[in-house]
Protein backbone atom coordinates (compact mmCIF):
# COMPACT_ATOMS: atom_id res chain seq x y z
CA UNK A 1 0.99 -13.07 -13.10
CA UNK A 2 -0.84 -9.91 -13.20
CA UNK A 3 -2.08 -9.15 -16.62
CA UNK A 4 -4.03 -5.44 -18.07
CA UNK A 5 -5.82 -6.14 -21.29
CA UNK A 6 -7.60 -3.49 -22.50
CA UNK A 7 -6.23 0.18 -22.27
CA UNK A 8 -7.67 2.14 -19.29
CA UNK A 9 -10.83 4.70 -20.00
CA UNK A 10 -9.89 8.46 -19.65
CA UNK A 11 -12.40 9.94 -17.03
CA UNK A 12 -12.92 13.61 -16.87
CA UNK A 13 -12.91 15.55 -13.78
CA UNK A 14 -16.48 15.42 -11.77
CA UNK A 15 -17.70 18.17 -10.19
CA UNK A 16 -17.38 16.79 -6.84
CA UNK A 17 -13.81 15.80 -7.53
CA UNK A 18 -13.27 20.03 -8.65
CA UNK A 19 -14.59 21.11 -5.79
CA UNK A 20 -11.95 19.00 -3.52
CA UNK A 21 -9.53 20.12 -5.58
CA UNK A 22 -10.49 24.05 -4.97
CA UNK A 23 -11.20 23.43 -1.38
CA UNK A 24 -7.37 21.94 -0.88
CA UNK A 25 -6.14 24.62 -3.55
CA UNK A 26 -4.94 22.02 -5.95
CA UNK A 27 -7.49 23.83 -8.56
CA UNK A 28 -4.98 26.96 -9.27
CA UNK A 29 -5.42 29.09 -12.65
CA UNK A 30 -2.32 28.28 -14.61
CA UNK A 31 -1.13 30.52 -18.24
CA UNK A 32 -1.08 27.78 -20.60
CA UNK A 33 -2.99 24.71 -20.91
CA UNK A 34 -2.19 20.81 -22.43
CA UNK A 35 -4.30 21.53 -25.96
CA UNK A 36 -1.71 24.72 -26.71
CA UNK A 37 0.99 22.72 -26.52
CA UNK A 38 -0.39 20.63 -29.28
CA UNK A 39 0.50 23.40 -31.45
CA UNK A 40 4.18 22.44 -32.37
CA UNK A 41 5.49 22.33 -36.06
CA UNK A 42 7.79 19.49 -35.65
CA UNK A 43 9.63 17.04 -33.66
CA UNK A 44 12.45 14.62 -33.40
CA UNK A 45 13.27 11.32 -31.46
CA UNK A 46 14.78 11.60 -27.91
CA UNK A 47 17.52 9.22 -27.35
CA UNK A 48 19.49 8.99 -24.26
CA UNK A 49 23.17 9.20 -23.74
CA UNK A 50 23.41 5.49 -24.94
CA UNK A 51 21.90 5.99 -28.19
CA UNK A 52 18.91 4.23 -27.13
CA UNK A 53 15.36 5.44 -28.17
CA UNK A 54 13.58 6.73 -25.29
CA UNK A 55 10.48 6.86 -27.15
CA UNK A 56 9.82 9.97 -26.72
CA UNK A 57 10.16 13.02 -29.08
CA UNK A 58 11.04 16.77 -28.60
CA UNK A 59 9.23 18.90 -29.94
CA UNK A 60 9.79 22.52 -32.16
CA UNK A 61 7.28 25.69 -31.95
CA UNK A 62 7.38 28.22 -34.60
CA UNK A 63 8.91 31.25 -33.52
CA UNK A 64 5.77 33.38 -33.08
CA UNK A 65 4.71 30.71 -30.61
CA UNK A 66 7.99 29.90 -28.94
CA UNK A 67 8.95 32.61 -26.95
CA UNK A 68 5.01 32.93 -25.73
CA UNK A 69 5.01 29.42 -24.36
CA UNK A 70 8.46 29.24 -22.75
CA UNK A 71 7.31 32.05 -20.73
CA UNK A 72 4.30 30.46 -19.96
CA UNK A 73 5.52 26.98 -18.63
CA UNK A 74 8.11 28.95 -16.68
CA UNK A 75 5.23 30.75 -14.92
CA UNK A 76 3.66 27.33 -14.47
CA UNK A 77 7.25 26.03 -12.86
CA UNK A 78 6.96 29.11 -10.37
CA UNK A 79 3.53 28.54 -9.27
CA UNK A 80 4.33 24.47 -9.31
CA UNK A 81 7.53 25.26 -7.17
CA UNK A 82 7.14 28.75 -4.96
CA UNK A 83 3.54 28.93 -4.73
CA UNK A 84 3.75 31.65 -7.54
CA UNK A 85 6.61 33.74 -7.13
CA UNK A 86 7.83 35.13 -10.21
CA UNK A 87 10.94 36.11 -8.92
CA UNK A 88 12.59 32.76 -9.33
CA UNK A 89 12.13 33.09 -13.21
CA UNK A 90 14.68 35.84 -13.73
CA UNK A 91 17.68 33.12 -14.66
CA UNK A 92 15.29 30.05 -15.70
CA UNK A 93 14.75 29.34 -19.18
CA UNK A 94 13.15 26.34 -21.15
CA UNK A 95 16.19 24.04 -22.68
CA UNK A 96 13.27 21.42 -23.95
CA UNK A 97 9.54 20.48 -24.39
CA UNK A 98 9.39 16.59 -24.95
CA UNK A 99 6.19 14.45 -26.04
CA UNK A 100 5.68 10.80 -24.76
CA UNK A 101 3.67 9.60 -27.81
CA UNK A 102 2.99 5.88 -26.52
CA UNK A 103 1.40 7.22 -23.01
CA UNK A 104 -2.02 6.48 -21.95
CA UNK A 105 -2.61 10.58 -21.53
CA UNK A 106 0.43 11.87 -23.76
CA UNK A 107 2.19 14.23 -21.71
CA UNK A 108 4.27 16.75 -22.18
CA UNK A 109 7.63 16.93 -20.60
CA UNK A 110 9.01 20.36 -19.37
CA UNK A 111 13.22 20.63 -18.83
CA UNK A 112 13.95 23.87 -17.03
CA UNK A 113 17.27 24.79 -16.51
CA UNK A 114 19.17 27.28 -14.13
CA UNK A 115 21.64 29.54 -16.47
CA UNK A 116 23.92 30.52 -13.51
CA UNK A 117 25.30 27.15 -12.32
CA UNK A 118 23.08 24.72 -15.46
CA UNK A 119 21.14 23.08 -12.64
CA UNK A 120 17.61 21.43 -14.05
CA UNK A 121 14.12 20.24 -12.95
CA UNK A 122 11.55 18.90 -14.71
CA UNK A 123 7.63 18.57 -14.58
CA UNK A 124 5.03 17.22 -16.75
CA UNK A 125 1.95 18.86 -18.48
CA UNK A 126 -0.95 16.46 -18.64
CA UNK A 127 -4.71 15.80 -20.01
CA UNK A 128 -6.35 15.65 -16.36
CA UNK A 129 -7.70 12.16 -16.15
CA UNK A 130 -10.02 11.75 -13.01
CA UNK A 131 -8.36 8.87 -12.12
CA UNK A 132 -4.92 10.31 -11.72
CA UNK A 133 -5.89 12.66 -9.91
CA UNK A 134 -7.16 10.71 -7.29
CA UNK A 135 -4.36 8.36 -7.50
CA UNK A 136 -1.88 11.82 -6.99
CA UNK A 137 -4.17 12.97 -4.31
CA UNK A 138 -4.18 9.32 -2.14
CA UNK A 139 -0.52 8.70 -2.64
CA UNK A 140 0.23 12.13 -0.90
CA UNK A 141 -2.17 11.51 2.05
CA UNK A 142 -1.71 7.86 2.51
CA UNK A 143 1.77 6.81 1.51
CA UNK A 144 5.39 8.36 3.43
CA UNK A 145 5.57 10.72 0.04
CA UNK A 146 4.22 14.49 -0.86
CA UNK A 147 3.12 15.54 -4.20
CA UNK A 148 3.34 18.70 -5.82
CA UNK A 149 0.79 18.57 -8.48
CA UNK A 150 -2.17 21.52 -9.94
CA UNK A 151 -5.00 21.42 -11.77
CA UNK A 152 -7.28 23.77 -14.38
CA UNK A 153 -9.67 22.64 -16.09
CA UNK A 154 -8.62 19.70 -18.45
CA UNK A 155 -5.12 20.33 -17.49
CA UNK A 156 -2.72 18.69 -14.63
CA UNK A 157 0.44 19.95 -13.76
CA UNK A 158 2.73 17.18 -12.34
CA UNK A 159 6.11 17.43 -10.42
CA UNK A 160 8.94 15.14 -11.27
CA UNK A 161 9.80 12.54 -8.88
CA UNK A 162 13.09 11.78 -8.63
CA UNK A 163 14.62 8.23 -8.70
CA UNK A 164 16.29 5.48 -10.56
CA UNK A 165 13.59 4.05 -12.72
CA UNK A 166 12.43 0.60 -11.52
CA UNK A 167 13.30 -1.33 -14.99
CA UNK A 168 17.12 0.46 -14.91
CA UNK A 169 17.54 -0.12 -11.50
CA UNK A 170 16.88 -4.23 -11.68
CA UNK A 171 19.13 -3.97 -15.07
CA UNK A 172 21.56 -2.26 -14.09
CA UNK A 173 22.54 -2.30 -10.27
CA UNK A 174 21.31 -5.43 -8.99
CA UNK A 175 25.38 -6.74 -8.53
CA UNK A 176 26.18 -3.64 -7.39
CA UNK A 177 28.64 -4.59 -3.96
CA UNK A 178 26.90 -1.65 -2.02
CA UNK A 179 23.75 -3.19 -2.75
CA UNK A 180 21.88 -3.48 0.75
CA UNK A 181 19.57 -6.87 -0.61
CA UNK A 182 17.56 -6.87 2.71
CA UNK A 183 16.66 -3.36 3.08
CA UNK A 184 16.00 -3.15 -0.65
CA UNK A 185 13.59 -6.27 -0.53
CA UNK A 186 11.93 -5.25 2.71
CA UNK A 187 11.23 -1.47 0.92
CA UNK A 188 9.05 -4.05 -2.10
CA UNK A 189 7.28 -5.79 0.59
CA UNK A 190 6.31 -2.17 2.36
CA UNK A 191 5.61 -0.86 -1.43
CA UNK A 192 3.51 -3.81 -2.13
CA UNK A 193 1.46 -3.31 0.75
CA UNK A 194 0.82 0.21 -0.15
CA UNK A 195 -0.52 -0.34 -3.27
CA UNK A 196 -2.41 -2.89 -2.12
CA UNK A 197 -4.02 -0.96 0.06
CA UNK A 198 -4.83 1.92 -1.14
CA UNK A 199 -5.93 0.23 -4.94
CA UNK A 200 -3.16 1.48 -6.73
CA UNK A 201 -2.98 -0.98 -9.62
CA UNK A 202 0.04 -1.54 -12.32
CA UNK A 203 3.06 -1.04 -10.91
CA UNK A 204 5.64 -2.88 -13.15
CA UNK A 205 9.01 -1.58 -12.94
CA UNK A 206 8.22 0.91 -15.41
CA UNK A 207 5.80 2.83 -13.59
CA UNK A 208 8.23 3.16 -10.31
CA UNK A 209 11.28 4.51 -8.99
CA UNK A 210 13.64 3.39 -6.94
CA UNK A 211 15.11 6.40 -4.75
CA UNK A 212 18.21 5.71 -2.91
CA UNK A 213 19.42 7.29 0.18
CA UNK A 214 23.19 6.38 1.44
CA UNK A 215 23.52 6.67 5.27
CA UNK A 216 26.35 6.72 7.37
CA UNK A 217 26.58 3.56 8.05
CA UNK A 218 23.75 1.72 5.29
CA UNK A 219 21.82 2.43 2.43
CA UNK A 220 18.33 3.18 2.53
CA UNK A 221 15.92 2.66 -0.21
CA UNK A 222 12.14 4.21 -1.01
CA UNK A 223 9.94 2.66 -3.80
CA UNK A 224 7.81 5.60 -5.28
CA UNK A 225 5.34 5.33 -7.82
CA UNK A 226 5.29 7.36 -10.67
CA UNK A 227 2.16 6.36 -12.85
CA UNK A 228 -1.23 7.02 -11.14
CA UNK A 229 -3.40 6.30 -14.16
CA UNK A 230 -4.40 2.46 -12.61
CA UNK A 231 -5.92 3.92 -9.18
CA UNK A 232 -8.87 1.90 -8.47
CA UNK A 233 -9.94 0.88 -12.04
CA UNK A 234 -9.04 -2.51 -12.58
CA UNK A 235 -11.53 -5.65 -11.53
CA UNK A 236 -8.67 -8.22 -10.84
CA UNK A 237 -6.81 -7.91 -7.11
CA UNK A 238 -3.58 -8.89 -8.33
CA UNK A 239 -3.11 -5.91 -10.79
CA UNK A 240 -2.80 -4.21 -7.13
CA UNK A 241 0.13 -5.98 -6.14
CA UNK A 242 3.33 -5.61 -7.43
CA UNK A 243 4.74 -8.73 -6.75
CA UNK A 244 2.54 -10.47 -9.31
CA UNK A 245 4.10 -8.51 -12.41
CA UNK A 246 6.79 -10.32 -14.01
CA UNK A 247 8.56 -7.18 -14.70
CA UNK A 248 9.22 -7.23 -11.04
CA UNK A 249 11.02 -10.35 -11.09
CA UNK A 250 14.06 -9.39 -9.99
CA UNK A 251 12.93 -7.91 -6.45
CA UNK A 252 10.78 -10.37 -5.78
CA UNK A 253 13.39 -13.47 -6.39
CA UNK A 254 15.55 -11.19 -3.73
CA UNK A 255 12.39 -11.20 -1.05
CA UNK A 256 12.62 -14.75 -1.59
CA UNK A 257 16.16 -15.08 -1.00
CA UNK A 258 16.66 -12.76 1.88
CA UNK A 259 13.12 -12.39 3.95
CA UNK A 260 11.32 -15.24 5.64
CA UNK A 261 7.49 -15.38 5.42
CA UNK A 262 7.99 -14.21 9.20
CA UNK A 263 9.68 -11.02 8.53
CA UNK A 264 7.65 -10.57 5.43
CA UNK A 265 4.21 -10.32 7.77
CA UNK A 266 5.72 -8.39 10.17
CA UNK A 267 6.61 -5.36 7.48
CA UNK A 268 3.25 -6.02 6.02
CA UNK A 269 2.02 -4.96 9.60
CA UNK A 270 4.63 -1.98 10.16
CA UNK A 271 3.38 -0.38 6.66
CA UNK A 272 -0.29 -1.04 7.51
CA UNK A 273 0.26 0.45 11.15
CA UNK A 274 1.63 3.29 9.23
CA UNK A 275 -0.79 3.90 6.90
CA UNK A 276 -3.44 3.71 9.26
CA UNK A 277 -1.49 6.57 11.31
CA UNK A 278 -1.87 8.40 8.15
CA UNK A 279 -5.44 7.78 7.80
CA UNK A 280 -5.95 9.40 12.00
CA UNK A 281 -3.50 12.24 10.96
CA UNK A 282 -5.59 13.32 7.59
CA UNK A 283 -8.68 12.69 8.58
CA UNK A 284 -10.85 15.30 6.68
CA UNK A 285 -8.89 14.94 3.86
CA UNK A 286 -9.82 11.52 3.37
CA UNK A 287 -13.20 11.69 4.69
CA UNK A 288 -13.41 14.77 1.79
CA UNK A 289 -11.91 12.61 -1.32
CA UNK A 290 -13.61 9.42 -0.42
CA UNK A 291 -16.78 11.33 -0.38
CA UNK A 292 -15.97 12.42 -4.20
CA UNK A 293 -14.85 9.21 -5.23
CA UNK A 294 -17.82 7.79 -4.01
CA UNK A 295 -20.14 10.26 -6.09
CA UNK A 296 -17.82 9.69 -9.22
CA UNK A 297 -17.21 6.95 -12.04
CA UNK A 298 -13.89 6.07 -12.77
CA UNK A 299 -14.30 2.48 -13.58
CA UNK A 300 -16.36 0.16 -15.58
CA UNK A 301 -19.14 -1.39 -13.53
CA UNK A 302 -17.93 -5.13 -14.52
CA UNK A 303 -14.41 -4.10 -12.86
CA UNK A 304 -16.20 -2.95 -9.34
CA UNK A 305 -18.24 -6.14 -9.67
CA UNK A 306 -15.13 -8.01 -9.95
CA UNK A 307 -12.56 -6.27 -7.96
CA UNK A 308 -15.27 -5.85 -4.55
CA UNK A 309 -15.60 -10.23 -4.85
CA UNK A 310 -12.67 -10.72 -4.83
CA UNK A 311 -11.58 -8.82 -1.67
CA UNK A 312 -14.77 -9.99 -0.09
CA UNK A 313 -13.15 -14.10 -0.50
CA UNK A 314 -10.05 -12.40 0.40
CA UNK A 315 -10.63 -10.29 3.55
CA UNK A 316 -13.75 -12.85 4.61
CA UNK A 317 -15.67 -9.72 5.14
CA UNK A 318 -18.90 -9.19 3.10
CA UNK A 319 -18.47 -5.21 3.72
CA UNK A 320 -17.47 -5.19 0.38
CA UNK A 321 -20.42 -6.94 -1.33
CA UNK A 322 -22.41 -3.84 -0.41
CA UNK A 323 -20.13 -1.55 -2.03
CA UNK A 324 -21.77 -0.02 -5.99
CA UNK A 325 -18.47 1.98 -7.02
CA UNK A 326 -14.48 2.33 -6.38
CA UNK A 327 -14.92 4.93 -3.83
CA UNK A 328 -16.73 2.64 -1.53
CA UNK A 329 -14.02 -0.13 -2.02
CA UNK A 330 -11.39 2.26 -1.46
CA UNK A 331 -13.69 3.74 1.79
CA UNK A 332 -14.18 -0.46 3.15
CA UNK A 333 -10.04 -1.19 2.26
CA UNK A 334 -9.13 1.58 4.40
CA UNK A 335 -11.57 0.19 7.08
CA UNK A 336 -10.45 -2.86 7.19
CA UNK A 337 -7.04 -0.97 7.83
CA UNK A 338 -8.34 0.44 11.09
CA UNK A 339 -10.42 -2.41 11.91
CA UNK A 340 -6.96 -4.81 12.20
């Protein structure tokens, strides 16, 4: 079972890190920042439609703040969504401006809402944690999945991503009869491999979602993570594979049930083919953020100690003995990618 026992270190953005972020125009100036949006006078639980706490709280500005920062966050929704037009803001306005009090960075959730036919979006206003943003920046350049995300300063601007959330999904519509088990449980093994691969630790069914695609004639299911806060921090090698949380237990029992350990290889090798295609097709791009990870600390030294043994025993390749930081693990896991 894969355990986390101490909360995770906030890192701040290195220089290196910024000047990827420019380069790729992910570094964009934005109106408002996280710290302003401290400045609300009250707040009130968030429960859902159920009843149920959500744990987290909407927030109130006073009225000499309000109407400044719902103009703001809309500007940040146009820039986010149309590369800046301020056009599309003419029949948006802000319905509500939640706070997730138990998460590691706090964020800030936006609702935006369209007043001619009431259709809404959301995206999230965070403190910029180092390694998010790498974890943002790896899962659009390494896994089947683009992300819309900005950064200034000590602020990061995050898109929703849209799914059933993994922890509803195995409570909820596991005995559904339209249920596809076999695609579903092949989609874990391709998602665990993923993570694996490119060090994307904790992914317990909270911190996923499960996005679900009918088809003529089957349904098709995508596993997308949601929390990047775990990229390549952890020392243990099972926080980087989802099957090993118990939260998870439910999609694992069905690989069990429905794919045989020969199937299960060969969609460990179709996602690893895939990736790698990824890696050939985004070349720079990687070359440019492994190059910043490598000058930057966003783990403890004990956890690279820990986390570069244990692939060593697990790959048989010493490569990773040699490696003094996360950016040269993540640099010798992709190798080993190409090398098979």
């Amino acid at each position: 079972m894969a355990l986390i026992s101490k909360k995770k270190r906030i890192y701040p953005i290195s220089n290196g890190l910024r000047r990827y972020l420019i380069k790729y125009s992910r570094e964009v100036d934005i109106p408002i920042h996280y710290h302003e949006l401290l400045r609300y006078s009250n707040s009130i639980a968030l429960y859902d439609s159920k009843e149920q706490d959500t744990l987290w709280e909407t927030v109130f500005y006073d009225q000499s703040d309000r109407e400044e920062i719902h103009l703001n966050v809309k500007k940040i929704y146009a820039l986010l969504k149309a590369g800046g037009d301020m056009t599309v803001m003419e029949h948006l306005y802000v319905d509500r401006i939640d706070l997730c009090v138990y998460g590691n960075t706090q964020p800030f959730r936006v609702r935006i809402v369209n007043r001619i036919n009431d259709n809404f979006d959301y995206f999230y206003v965070k403190n910029a944690d180092a390694s998010r943003v790498y974890g943002l920046e790896l899962e659009h350049l390494l896994s089947p999945n683009r992300i819309s995300y900005l950064v200034h300063q000590n602020t990061l601007i995050e898109e929703h991503i849209a799914g059933i959330p993994g922890d509803k999904f195995m409570r909820l519509h596991m005995e559904d009869p339209h249920l596809n088990p076999i695609r579903l449980a092949k989609e874990f093994v391709k998602f665990n491999e993923r993570c694996f691969v490119r060090l994307l630790g904790d992914m317990h069914s909270s911190n996923f979602v499960i996005d679900v695609t009918p088809d003529f004639e089957e349904t098709h299911y995508r596993i997308r993570a949601i929390d990047f806060d775990q990229q390549s921090y952890e020392g243990k090698r099972t926080i980087y594979l989802p099957q090993y949380f118990k939260e998870n237990n439910a999609l694992i029992q069905l690989g069990m049930k429905y794919i045989t350990p020969e199937s299960m290889v060969q969609y460990q090798k179709e996602e690893r083919a895939l990736i790698s295609t990824r890696l050939k097709s985004s070349r720079q791009g990687i070359e440019d953020i492994l190059r910043a990870m490598e000058h930057d600390t966003i783990a403890l030294p004990e956890n690279v100690l820990a986390l570069k043994t244990e692939l060593a025993k697990y790959y048989h390749n010493d490569d990773f003995l040699a490696c003094k930081n996360m950016g040269q693990i993540m640099r010798t896991s992709l190798a080993q990618l190409l090398k098979k």
